[in-house]
Protein backbone atom coordinates (compact mmCIF):
# COMPACT_ATOMS: atom_id res chain seq x y z
CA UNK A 1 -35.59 95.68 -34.18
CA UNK A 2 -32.37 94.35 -35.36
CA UNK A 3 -30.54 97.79 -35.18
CA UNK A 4 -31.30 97.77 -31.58
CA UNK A 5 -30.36 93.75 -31.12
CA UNK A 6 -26.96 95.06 -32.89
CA UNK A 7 -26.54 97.64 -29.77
CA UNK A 8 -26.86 95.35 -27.13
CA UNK A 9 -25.20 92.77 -28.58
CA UNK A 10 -22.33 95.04 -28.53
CA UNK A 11 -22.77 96.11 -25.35
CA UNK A 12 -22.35 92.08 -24.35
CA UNK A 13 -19.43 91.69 -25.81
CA UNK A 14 -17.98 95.19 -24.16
CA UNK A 15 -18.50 94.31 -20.77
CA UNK A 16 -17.91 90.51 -20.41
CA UNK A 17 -15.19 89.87 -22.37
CA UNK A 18 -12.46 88.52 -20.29
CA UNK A 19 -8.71 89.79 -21.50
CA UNK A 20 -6.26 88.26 -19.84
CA UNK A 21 -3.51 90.07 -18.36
CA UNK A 22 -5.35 93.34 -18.92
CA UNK A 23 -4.85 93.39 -22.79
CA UNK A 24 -5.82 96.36 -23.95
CA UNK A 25 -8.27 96.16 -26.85
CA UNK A 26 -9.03 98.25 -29.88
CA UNK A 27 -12.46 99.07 -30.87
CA UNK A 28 -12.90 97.86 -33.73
CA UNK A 29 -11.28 94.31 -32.57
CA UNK A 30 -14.12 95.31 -30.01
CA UNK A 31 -16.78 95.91 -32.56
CA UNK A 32 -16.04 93.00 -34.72
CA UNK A 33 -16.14 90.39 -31.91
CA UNK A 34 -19.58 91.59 -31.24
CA UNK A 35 -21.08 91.39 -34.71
CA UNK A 36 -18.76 89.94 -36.92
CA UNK A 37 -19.31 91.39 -40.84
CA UNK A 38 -20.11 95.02 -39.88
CA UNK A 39 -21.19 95.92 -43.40
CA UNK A 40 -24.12 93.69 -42.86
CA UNK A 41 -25.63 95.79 -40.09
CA UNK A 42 -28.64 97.05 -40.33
CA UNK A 43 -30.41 100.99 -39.09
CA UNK A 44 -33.37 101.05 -38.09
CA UNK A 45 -35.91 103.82 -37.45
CA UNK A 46 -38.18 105.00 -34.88
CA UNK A 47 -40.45 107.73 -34.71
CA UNK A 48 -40.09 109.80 -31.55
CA UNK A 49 -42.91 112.84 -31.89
CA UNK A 50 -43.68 115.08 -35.07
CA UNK A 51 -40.07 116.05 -36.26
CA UNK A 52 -37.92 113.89 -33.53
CA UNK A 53 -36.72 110.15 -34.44
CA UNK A 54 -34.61 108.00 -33.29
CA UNK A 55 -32.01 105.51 -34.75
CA UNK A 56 -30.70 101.95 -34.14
CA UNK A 57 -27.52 100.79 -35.70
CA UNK A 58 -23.99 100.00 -33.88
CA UNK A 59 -23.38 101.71 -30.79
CA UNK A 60 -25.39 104.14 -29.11
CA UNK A 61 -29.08 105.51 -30.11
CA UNK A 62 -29.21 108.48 -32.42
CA UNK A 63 -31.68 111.33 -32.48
CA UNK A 64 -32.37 113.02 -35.16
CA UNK A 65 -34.17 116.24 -35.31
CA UNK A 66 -35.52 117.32 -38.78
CA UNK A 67 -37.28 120.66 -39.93
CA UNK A 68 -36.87 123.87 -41.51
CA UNK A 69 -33.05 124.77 -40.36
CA UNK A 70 -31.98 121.17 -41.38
CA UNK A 71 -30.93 118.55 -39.30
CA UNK A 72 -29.33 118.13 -35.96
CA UNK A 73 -28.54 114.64 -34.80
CA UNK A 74 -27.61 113.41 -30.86
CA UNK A 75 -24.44 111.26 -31.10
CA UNK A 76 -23.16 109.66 -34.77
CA UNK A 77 -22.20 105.93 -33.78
CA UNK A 78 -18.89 104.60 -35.97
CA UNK A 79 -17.92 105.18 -39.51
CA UNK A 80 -18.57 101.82 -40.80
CA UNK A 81 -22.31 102.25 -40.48
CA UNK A 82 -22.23 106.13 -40.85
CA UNK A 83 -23.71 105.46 -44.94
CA UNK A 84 -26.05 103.86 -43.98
CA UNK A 85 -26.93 106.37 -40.91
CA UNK A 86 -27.21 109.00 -43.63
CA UNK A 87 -29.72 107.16 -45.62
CA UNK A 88 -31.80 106.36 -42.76
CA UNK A 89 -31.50 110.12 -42.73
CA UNK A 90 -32.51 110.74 -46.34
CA UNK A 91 -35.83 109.16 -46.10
CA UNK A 92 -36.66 111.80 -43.32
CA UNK A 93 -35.20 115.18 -44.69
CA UNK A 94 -33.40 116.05 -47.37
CA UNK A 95 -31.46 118.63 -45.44
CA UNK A 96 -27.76 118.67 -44.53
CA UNK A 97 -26.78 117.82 -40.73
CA UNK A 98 -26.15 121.06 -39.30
CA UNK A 99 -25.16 119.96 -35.50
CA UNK A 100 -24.26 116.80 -34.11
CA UNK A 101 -24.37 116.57 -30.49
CA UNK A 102 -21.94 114.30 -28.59
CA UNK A 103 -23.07 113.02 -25.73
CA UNK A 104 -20.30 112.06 -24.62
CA UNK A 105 -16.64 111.23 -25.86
CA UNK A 106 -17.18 107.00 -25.75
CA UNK A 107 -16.50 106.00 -29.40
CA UNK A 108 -19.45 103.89 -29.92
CA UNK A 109 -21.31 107.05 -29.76
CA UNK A 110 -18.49 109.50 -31.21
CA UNK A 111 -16.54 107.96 -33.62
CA UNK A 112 -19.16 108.57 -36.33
CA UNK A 113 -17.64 112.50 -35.90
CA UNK A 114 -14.59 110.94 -37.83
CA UNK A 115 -16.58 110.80 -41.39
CA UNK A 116 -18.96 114.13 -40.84
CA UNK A 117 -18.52 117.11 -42.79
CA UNK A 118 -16.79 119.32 -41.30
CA UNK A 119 -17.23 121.88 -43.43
CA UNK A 120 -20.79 121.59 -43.12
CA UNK A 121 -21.34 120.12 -39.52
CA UNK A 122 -20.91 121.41 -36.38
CA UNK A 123 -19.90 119.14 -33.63
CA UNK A 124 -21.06 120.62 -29.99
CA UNK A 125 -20.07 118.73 -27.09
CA UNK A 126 -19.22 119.08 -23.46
CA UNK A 127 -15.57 121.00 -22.34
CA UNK A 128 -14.57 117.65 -20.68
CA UNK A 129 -15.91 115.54 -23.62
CA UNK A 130 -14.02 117.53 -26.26
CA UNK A 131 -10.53 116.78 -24.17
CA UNK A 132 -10.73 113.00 -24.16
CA UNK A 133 -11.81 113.07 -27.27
CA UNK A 134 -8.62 115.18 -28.50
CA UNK A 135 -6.21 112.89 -25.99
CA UNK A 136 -7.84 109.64 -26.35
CA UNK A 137 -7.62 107.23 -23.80
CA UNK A 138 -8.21 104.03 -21.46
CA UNK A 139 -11.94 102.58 -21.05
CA UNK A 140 -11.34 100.24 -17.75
CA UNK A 141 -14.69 98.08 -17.92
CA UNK A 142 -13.18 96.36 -14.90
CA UNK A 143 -12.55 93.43 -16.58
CA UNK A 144 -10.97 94.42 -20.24
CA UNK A 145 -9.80 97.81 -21.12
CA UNK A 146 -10.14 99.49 -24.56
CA UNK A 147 -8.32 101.56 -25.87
CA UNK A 148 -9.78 104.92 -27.86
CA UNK A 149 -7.31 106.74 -30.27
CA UNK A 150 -7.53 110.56 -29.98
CA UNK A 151 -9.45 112.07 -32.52
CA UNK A 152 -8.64 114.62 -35.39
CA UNK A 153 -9.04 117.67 -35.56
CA UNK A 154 -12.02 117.41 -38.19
CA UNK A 155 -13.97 115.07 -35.70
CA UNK A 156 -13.47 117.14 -32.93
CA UNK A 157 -16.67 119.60 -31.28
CA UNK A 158 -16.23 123.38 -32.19
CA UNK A 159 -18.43 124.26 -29.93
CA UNK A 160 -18.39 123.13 -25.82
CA UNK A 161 -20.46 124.07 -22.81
CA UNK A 162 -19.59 123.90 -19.08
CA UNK A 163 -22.92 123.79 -17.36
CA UNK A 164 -24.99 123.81 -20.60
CA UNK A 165 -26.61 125.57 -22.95
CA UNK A 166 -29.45 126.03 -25.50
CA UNK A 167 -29.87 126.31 -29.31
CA UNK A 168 -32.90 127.57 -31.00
CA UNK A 169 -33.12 125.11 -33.99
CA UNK A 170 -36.24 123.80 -36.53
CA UNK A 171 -38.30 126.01 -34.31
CA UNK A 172 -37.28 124.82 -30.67
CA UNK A 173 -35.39 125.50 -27.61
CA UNK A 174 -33.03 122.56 -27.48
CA UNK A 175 -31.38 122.63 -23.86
CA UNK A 176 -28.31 120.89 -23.16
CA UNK A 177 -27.77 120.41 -19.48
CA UNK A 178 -25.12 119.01 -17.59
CA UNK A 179 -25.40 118.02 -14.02
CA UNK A 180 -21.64 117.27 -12.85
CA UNK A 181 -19.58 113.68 -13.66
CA UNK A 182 -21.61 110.22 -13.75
CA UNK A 183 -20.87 107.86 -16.65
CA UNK A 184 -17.71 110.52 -17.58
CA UNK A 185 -17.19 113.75 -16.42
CA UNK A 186 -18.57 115.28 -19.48
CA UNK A 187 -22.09 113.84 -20.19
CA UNK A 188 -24.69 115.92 -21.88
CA UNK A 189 -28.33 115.29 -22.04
CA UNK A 190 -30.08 116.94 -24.59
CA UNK A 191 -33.76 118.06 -23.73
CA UNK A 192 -36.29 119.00 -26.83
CA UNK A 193 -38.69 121.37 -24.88
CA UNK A 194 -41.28 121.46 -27.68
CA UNK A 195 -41.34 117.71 -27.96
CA UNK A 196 -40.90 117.40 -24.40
CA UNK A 197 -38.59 114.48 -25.22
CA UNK A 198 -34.84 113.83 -24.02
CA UNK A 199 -31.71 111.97 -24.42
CA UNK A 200 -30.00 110.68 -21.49
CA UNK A 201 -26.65 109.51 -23.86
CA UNK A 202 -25.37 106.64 -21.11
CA UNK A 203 -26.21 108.23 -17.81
CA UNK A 204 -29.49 105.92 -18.72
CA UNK A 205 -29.90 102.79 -19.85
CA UNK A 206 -33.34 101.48 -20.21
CA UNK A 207 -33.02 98.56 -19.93
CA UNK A 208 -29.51 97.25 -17.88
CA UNK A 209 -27.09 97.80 -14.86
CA UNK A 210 -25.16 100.87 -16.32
CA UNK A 211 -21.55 100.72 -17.00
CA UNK A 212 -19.24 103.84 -14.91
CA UNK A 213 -16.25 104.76 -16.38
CA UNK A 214 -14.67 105.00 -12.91
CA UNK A 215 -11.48 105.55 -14.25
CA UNK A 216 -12.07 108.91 -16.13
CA UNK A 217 -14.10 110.43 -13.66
CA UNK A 218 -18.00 108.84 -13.27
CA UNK A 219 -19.26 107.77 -10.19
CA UNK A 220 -22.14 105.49 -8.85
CA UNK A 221 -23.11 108.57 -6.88
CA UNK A 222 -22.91 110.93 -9.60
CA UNK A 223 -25.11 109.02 -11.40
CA UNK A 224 -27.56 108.89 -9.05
CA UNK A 225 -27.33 112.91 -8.46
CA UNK A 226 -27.29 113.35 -12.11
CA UNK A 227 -30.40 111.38 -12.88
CA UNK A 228 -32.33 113.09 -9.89
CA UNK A 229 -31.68 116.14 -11.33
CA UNK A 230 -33.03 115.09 -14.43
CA UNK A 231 -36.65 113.99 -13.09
CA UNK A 232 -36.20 117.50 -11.76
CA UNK A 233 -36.29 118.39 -15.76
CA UNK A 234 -38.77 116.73 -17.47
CA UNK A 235 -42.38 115.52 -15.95
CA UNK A 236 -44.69 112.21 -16.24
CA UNK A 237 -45.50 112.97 -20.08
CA UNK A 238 -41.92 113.34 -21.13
CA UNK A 239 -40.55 110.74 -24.01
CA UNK A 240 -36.99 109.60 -22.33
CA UNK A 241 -34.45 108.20 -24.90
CA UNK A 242 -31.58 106.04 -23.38
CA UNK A 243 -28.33 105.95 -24.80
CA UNK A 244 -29.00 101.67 -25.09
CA UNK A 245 -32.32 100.50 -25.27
CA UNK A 246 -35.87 101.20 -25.42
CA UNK A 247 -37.63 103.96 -25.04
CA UNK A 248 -38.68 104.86 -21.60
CA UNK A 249 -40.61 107.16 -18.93
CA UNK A 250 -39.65 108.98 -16.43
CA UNK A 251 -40.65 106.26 -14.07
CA UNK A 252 -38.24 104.00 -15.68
CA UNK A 253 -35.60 106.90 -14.33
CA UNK A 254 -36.77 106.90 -10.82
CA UNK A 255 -37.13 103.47 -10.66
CA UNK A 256 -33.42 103.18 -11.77
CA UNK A 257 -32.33 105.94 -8.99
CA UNK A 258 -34.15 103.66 -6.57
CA UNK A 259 -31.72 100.61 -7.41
CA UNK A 260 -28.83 102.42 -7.87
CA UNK A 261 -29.44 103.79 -4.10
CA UNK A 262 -30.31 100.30 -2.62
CA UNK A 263 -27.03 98.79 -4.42
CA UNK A 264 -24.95 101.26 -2.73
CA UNK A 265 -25.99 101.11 0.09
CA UNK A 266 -25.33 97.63 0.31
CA UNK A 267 -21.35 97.55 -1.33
CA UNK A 268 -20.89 100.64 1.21
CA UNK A 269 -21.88 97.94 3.92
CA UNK A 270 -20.00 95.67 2.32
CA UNK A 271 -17.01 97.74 2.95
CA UNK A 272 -17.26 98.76 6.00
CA UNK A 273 -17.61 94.89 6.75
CA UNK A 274 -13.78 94.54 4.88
CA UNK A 275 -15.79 92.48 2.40
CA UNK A 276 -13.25 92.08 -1.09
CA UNK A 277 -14.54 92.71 -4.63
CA UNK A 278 -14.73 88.91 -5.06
CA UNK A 279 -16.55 88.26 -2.03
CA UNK A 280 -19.22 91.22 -3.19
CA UNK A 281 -19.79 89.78 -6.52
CA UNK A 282 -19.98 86.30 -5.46
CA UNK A 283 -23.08 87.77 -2.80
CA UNK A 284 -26.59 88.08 -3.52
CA UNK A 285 -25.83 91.69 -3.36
CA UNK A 286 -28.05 92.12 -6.64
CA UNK A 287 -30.59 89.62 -6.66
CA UNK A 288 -33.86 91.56 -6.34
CA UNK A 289 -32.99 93.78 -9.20
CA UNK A 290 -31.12 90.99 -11.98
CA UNK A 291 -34.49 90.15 -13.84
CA UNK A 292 -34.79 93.52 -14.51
CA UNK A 293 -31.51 95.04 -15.18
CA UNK A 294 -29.13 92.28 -16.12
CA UNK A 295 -30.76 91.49 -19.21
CA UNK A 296 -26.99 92.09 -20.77
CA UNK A 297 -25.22 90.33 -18.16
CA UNK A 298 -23.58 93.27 -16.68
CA UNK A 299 -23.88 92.63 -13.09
CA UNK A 300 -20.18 91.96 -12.37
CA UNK A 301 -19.13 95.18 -14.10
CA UNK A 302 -21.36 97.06 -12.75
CA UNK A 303 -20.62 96.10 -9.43
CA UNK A 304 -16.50 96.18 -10.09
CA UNK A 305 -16.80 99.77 -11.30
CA UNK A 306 -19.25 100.81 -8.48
CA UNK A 307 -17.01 99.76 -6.01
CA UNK A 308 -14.42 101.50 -7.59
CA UNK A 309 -15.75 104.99 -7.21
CA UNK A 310 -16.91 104.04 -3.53
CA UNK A 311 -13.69 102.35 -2.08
């Protein structure tokens, strides 16, 4: 699937690029250093379960929910592949997109909102999302930091939650829940009851270490509330969708809680043993879980953000 190959390529580039001096980095510098000619990309689609799909492209998985009230799509990637988003969209409905869900305020999951119609779409997004989006601000992936410009008014949600919400749309009860900060402090997980399917946005990936943005509020151990809240949810049958990756289980989930616990355990102990950053990455700290989950080579992020929130 080269849509997907284009995600985690970008996610590669995000989180191992060394900047020296802490340059601060646009994203589309960003995006171009991870695929070069972004007109070439590709979308490619994946069905979920009867009216539930999910898309590939540049950035972070889209869901798109098709039926009889139109379509409602979970996060909208960046502009430059939004056309072809929308075709990949054509061949499944001919409807208009009616909501798009933000998942959270990162811009390789957002940005897309820039090139919606506004008139037509309604962005819904959590309270905290909505305000970075609006301000903009400082990505610190430990060891680059990118800068996002605040967005328009045009690209910005219309409609926010606190603790969630539901919308009754193509025939099902579409929860939004919200658990407290992890990756941000406004992540949103969208559960489609009748499909008993969900999207995680990043609180999940399926497939790597995740990557915390420490500095605007996630934690290592709101992740791991967040996510056991979510097995809470959804049950052994339920089609997970990550925000990068493959689609998983819900034993992917608790198998991810269960490494997220051990690692913490072990930087915490690290800690209280005055043990520096350097001295932490440089350990074995990880070693039982890389063959698994540092398939993208985040290790050293992940392990320079989760100290972060811990020290």
């Amino acid at each position: 699937m080269r849509g997907l190959f284009y995600s985690l390529s970008l996610l590669l580039i995000l989180f191992n690029t060394t900047v020296s001096n802490s340059k601060v980095t646009s994203t589309e510098e960003y995006a171009r250093n991870a695929w070069g000619n972004l007109e070439t990309a590709e979308v490619t689609t994946r069905k979920v379960n009867e009216n539930l799909f999910l898309l590939y492209g540049l950035g972070g998985n889209i869901a798109v929910s098709t039926g009889n009230d139109g379509v409602l799509i979970v996060d909208s990637q960046i502009p430059i592949i939004f056309p072809k988003i929308m075709k990949a969209i054509n061949k499944l409905s001919d409807d208009k997109i009616i909501y798009t869900i933000n998942t959270h305020w990162h811009w390789d999951h957002s940005d897309g909102n820039l090139v919606l119609d506004s008139d037509v779409t309604k962005i819904i997004s959590h309270s905290n999302a909505r305000k970075n989006m609006q301000k903009g601000g400082l990505i610190n992936m430990g060891t680059t930091i990118l800068n996002q410009e605040p967005y328009p008014k045009n690209a910005l949600p219309v409609i926010t939650h606190e603790n969630g919400m539901s919308l009754y749309f193509n025939d099902e009860k579409i929860d939004l829940l919200h658990f407290g900060p992890a990756h941000t402090t406004g992540d949103t997980v969208i559960y489609f009851t009748n499909q008993n399917a969900i999207h995680l946005g990043d609180v999940f990936f399926s497939n790597s270490y995740p990557f915390i943005d420490v500095d605007n509020g996630g934690s290592l151990t709101g992740m791991i509330n967040y996510l056991e809240k979510i097995v809470l949810v959804i049950d052994k049958d339920t089609i997970v969708m990550p925000g990068h990756g493959e689609i998983s289980s819900i034993s992917d989930i608790k198998e991810t809680i269960e490494m997220l616990k051990t690692v913490k355990n072990r930087i915490l102990i690290s800690i209280k043993n005055n043990q520096s950053l350097e001295q932490i990455i440089s350990s074995n700290i990880t070693k039982d879980f890389d063959k698994k989950y540092n398939t993208l080579l985040l290790r050293d992020t992940f392990i320079d953000r989760a100290y972060a929130s811990l020290k």
